[in-house]
PDB file of N, CA and C in Angstrom:
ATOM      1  N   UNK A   1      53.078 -24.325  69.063  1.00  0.00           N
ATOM      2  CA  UNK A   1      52.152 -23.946  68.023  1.00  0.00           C
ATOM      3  C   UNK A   1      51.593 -22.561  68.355  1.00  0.00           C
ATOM      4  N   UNK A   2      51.613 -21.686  67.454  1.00  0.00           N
ATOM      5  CA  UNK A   2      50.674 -20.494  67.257  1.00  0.00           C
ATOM      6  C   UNK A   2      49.012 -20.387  67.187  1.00  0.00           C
ATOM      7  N   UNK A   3      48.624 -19.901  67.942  1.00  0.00           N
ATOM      8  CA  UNK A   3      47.272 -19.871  67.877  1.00  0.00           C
ATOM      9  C   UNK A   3      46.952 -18.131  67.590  1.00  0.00           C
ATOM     10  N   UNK A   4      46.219 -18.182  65.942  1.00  0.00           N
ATOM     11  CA  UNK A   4      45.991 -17.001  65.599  1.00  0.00           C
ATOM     12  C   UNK A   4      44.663 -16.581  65.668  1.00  0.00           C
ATOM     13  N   UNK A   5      43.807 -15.741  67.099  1.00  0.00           N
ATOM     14  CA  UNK A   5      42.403 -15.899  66.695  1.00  0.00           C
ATOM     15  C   UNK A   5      41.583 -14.961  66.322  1.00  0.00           C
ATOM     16  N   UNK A   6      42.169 -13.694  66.318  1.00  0.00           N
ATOM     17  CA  UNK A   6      41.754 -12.496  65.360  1.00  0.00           C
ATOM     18  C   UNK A   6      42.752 -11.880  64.031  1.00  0.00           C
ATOM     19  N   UNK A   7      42.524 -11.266  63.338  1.00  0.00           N
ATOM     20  CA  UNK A   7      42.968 -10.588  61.782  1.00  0.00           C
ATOM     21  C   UNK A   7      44.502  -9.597  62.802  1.00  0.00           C
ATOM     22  N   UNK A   8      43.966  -8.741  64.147  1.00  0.00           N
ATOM     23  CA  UNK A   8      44.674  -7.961  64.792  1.00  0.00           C
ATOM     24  C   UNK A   8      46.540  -8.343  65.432  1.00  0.00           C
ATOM     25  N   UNK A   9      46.313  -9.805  65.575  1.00  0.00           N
ATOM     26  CA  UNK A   9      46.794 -10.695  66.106  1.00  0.00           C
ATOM     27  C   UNK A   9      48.506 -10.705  64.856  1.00  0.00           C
ATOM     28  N   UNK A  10      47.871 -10.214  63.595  1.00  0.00           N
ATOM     29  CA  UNK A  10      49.080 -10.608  62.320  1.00  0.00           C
ATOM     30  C   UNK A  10      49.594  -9.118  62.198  1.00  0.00           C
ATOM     31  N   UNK A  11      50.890  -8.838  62.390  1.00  0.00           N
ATOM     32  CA  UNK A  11      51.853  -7.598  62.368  1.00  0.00           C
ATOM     33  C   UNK A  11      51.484  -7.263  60.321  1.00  0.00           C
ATOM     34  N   UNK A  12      51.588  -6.496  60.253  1.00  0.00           N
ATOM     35  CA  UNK A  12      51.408  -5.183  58.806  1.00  0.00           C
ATOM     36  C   UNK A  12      51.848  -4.240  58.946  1.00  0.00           C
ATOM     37  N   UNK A  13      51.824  -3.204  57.695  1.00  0.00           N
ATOM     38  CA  UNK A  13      52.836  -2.541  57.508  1.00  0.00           C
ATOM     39  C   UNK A  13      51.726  -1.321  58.627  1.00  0.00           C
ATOM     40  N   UNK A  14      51.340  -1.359  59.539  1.00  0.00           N
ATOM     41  CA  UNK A  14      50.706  -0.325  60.563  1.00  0.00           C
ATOM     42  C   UNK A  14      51.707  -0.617  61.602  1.00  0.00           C
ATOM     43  N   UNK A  15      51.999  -1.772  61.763  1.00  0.00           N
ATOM     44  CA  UNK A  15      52.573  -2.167  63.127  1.00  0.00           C
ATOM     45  C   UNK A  15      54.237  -2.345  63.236  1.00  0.00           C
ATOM     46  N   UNK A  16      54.353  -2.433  62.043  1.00  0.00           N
ATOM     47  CA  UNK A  16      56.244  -2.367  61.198  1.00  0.00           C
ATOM     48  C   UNK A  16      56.441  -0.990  60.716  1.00  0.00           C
ATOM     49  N   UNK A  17      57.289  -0.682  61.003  1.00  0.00           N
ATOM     50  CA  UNK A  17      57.607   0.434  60.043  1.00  0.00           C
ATOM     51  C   UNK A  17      58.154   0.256  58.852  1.00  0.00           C
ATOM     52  N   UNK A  18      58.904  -1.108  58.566  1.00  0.00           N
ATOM     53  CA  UNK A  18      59.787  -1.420  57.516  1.00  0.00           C
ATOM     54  C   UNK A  18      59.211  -2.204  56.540  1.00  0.00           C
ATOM     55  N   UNK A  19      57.714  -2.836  57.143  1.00  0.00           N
ATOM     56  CA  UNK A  19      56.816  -3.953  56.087  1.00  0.00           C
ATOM     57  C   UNK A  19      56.643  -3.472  54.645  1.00  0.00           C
ATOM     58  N   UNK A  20      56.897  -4.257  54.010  1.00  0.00           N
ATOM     59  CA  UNK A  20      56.535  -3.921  52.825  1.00  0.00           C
ATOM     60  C   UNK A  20      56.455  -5.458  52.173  1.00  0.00           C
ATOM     61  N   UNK A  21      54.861  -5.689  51.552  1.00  0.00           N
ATOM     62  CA  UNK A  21      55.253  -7.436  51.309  1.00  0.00           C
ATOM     63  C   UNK A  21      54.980  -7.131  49.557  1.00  0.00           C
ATOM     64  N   UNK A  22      54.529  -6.001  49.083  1.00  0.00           N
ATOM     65  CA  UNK A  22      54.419  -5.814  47.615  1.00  0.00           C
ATOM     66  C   UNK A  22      55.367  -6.794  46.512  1.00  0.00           C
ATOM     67  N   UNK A  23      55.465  -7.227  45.222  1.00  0.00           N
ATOM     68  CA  UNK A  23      56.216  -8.043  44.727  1.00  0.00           C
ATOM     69  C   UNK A  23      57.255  -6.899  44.145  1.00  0.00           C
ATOM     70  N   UNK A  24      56.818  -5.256  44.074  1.00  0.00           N
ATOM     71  CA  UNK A  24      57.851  -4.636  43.589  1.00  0.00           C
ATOM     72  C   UNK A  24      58.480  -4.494  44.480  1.00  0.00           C
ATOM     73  N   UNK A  25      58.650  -4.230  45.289  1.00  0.00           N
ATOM     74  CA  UNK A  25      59.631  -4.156  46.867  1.00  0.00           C
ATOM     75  C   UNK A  25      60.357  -5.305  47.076  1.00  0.00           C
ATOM     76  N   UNK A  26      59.841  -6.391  46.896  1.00  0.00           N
ATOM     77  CA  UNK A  26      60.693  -7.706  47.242  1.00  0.00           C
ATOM     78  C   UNK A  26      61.495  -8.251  46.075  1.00  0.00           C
ATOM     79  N   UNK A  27      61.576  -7.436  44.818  1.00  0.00           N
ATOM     80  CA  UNK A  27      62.002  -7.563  43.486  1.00  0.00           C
ATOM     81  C   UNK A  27      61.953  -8.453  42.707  1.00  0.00           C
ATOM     82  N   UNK A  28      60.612  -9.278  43.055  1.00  0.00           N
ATOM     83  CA  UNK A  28      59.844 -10.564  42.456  1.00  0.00           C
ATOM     84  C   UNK A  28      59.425  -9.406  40.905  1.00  0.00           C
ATOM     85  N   UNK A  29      60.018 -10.194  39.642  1.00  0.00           N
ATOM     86  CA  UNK A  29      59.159 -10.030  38.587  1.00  0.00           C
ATOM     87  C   UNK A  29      57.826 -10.009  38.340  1.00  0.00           C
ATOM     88  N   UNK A  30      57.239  -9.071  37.624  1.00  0.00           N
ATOM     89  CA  UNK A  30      55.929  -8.675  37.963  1.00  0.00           C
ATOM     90  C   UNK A  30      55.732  -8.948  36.043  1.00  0.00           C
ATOM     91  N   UNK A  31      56.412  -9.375  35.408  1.00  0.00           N
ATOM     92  CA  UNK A  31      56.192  -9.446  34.025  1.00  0.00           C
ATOM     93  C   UNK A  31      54.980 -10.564  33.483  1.00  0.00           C
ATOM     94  N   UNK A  32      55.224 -11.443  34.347  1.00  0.00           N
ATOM     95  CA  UNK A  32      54.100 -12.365  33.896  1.00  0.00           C
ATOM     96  C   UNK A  32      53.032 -12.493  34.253  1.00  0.00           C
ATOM     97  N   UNK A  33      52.526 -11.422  35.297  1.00  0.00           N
ATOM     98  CA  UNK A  33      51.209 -10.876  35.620  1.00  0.00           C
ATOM     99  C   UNK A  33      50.576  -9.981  34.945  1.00  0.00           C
ATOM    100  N   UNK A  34      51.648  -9.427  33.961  1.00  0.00           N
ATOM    101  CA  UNK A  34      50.901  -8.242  32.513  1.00  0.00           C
ATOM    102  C   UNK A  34      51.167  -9.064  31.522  1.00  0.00           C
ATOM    103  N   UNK A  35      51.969 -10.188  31.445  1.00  0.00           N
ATOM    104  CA  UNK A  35      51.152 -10.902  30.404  1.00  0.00           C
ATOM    105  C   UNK A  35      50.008 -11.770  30.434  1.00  0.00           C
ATOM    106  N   UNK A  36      49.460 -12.229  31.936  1.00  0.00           N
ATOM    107  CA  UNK A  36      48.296 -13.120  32.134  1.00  0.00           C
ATOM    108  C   UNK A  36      47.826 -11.897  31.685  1.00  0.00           C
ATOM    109  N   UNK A  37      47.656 -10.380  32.325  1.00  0.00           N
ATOM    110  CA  UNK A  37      46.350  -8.983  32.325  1.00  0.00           C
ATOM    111  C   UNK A  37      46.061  -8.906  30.853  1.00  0.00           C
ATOM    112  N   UNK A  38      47.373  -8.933  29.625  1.00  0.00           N
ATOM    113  CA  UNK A  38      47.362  -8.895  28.425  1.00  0.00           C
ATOM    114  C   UNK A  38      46.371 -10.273  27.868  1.00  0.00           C
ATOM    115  N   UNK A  39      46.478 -11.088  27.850  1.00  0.00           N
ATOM    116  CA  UNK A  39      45.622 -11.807  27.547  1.00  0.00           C
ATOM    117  C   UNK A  39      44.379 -12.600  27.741  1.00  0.00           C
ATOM    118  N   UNK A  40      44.204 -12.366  28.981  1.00  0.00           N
ATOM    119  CA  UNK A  40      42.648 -11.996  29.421  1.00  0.00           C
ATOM    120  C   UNK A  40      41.777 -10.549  28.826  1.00  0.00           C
ATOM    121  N   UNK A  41      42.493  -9.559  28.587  1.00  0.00           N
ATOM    122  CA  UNK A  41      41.855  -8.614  28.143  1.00  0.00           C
ATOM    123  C   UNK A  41      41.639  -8.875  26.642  1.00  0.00           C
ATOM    124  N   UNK A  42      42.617  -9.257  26.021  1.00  0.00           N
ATOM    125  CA  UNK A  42      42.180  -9.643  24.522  1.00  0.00           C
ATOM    126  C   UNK A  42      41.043 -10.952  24.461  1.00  0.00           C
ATOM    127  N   UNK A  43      41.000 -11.932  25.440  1.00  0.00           N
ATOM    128  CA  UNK A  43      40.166 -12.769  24.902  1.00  0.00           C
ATOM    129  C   UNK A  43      38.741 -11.902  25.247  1.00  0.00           C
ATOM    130  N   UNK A  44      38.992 -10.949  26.342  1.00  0.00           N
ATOM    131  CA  UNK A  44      37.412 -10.084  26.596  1.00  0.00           C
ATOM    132  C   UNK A  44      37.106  -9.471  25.415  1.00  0.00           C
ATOM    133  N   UNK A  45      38.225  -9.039  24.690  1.00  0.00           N
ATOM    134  CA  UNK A  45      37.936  -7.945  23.784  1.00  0.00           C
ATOM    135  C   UNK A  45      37.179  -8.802  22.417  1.00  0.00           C
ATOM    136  N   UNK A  46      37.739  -9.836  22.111  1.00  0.00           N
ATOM    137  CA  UNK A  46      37.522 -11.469  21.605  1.00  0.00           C
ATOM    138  C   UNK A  46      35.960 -11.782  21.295  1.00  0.00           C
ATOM    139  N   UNK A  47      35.897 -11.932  22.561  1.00  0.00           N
ATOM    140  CA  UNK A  47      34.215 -11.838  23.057  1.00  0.00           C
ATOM    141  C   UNK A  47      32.973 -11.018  23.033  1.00  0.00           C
ATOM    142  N   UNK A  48      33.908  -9.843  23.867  1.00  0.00           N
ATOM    143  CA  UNK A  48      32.859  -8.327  23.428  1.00  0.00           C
ATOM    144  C   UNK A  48      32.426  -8.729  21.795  1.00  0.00           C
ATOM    145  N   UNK A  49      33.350  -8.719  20.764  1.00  0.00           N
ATOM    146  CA  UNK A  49      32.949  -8.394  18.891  1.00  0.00           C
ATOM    147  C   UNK A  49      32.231  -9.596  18.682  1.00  0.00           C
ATOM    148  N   UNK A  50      31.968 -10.790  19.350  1.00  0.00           N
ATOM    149  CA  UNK A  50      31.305 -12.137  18.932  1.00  0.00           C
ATOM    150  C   UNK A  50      30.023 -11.698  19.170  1.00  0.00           C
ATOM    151  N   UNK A  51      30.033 -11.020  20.921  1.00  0.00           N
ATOM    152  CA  UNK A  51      29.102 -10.598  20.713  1.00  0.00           C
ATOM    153  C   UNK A  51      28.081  -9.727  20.350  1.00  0.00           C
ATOM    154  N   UNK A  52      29.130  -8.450  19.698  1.00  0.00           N
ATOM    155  CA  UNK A  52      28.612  -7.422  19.245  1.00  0.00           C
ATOM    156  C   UNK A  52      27.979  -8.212  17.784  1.00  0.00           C
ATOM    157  N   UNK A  53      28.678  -9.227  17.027  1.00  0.00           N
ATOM    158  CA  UNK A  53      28.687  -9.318  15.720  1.00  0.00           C
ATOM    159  C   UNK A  53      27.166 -10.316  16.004  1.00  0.00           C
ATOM    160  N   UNK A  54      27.029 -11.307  17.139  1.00  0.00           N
ATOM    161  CA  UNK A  54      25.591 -11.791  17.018  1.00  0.00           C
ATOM    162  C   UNK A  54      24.438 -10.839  17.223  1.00  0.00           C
ATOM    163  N   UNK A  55      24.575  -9.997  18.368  1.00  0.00           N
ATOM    164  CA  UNK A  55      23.555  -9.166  18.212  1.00  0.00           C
ATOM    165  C   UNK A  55      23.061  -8.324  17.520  1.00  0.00           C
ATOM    166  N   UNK A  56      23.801  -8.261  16.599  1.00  0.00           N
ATOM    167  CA  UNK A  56      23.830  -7.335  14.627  1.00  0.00           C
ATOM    168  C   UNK A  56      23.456  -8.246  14.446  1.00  0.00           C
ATOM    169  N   UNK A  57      23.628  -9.258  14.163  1.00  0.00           N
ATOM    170  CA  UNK A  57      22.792 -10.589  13.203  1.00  0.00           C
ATOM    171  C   UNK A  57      21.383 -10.715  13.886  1.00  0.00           C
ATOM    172  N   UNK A  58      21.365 -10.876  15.147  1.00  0.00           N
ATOM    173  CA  UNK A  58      19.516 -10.801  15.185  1.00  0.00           C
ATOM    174  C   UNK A  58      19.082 -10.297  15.532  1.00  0.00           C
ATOM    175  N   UNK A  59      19.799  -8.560  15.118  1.00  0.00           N
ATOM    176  CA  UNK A  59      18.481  -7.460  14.834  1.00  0.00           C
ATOM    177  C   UNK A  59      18.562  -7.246  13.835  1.00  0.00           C
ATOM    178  N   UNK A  60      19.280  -7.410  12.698  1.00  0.00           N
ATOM    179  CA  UNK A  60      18.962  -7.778  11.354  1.00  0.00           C
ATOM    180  C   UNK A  60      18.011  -8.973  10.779  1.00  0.00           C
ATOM    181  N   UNK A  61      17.672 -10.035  11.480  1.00  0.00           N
ATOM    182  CA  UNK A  61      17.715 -10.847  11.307  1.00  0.00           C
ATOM    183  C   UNK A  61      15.651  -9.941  12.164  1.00  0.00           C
ATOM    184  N   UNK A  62      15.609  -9.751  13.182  1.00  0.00           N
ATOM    185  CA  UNK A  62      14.679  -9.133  13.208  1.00  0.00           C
ATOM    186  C   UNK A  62      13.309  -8.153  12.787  1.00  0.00           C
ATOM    187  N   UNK A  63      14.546  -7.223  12.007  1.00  0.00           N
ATOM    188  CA  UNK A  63      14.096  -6.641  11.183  1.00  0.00           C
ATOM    189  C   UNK A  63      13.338  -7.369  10.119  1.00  0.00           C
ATOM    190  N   UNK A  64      14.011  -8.041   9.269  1.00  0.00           N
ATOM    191  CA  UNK A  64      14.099  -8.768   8.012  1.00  0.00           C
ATOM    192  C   UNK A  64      12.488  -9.209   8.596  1.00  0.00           C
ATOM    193  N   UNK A  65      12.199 -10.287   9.611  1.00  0.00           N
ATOM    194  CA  UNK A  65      11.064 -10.434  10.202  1.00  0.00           C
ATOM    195  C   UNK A  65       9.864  -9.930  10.604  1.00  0.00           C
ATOM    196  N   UNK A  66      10.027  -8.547  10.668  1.00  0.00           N
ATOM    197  CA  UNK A  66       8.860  -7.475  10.709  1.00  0.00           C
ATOM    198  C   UNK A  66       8.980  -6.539   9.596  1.00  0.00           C
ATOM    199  N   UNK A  67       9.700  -6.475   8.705  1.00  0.00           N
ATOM    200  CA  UNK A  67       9.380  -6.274   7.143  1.00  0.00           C
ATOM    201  C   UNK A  67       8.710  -7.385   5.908  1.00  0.00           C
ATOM    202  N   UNK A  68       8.740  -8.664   6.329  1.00  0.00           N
ATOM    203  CA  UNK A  68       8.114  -9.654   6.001  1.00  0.00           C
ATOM    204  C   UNK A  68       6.583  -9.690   6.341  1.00  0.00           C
ATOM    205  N   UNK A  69       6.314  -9.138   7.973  1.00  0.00           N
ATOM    206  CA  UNK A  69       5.015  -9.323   8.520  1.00  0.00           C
ATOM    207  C   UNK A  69       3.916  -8.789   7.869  1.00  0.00           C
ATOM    208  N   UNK A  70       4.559  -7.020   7.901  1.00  0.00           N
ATOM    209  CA  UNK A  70       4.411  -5.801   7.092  1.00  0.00           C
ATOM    210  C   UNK A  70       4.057  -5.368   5.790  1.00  0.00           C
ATOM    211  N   UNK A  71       4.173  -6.072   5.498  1.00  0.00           N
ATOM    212  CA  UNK A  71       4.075  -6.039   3.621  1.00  0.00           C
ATOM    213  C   UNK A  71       4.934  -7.140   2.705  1.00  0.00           C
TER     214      UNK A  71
END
């Protein structure tokens, strides 16, 4: 058994000259990590306008309330 008890202890690309563990280097498809990035960003974008569109509603909705007070 290996006993690993510092971070120093694990070889990287400092201590290899040839390391490279990237998924483009090892020619692992990287396509379905820009489609998870693609659709996390749209449901943000999703979200951002829900909430742009409530916070227009109650400062309209505000307004309407201190023009009522007002006169």
């Amino acid at each position: 058994m290996i006993n690993i008890k510092t971070s120093k202890q694990i070889r990287t690309m400092r201590s290899l000259k040839s390391f490279r563990s990237c998924r483009s280097t090892t020619g692992a498809s990287t396509e379905h990590l820009d489609r998870g990035r693609i659709y996390r960003e749209e449901m943000r974008l999703a979200n951002r306008e829900l909430r742009r569109q409530g916070l227009e509603e109650a400062w309209e909705s505000h307004l309407s309330r201190c023009a009522r007070r007002q006169g």
